[in-house]
C-alpha atoms as a PDB file:
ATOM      1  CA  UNK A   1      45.109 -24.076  32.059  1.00  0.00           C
ATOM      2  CA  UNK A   2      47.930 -25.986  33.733  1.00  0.00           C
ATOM      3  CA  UNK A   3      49.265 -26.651  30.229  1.00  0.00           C
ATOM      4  CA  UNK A   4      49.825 -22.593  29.937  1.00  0.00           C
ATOM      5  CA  UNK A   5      51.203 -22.732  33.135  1.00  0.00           C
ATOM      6  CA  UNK A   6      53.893 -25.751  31.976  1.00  0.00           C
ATOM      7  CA  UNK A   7      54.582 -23.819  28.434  1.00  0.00           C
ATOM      8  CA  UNK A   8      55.830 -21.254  30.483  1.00  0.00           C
ATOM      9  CA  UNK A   9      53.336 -18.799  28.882  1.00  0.00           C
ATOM     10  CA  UNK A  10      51.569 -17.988  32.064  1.00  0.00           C
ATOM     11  CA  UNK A  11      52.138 -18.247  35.643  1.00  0.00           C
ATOM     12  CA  UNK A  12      49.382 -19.853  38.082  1.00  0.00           C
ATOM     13  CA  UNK A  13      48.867 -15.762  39.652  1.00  0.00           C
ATOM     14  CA  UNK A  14      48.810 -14.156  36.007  1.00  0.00           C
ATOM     15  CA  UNK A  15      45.949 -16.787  35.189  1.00  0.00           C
ATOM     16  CA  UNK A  16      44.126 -15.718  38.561  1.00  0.00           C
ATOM     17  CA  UNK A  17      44.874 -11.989  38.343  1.00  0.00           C
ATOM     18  CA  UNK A  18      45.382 -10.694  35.177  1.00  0.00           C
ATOM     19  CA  UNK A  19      43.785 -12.857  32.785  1.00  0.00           C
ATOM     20  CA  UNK A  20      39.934 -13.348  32.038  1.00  0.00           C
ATOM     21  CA  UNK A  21      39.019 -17.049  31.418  1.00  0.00           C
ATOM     22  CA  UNK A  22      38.068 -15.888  27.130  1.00  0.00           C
ATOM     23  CA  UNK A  23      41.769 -14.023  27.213  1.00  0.00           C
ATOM     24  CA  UNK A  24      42.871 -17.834  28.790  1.00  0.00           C
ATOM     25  CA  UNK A  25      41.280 -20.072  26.363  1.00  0.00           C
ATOM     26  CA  UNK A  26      42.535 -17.527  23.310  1.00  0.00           C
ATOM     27  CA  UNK A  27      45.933 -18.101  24.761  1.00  0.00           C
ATOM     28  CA  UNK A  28      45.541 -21.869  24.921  1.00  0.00           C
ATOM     29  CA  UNK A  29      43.894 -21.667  21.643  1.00  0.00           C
ATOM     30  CA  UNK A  30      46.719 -19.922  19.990  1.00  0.00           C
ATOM     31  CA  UNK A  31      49.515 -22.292  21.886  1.00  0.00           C
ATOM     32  CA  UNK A  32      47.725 -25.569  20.390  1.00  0.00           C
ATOM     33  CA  UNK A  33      47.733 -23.617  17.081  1.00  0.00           C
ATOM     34  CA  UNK A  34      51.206 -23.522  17.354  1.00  0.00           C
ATOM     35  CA  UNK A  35      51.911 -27.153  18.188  1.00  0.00           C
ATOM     36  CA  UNK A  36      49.635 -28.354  15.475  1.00  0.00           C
ATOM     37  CA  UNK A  37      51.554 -26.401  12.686  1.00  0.00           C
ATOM     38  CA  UNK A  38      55.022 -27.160  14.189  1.00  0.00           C
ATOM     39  CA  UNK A  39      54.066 -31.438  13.753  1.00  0.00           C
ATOM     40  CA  UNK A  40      52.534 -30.900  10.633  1.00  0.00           C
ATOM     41  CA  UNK A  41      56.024 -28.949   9.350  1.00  0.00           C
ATOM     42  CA  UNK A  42      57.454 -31.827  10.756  1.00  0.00           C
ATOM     43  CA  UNK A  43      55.246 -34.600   9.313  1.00  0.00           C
ATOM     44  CA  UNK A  44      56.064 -32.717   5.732  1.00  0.00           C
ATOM     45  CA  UNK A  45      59.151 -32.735   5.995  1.00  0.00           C
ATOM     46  CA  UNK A  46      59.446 -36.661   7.380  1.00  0.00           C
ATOM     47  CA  UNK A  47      57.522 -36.966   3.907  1.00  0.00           C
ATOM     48  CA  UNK A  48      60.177 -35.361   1.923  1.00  0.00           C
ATOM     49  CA  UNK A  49      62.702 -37.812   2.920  1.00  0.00           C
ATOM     50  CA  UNK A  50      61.203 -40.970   1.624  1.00  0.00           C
END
């Protein structure tokens, strides 16, 4: 959860108070999402230039 709490998508007393740990690990699912499509947009386009 820390890594929410460093993306600046939730704060240490949202996690405690107004999130349940499923609604947590959806969030962090949905964040890692998001990272793996933003390197592979990057690896494309790394491709495109050679």
């Amino acid at each position: 959860m820390y890594i929410l709490i460093k993306a600046r998508l939730a704060s240490m007393e949202e996690l405690k108070s107004c999130y349940t740990l499923d609604e947590a690990l959806k969030l962090y699912a949905l964040y890692s999402m998001d990272l793996d499509i933003e390197r592979m947009k990057i690896a494309e386009m790394k491709e495109g230039r050679d």
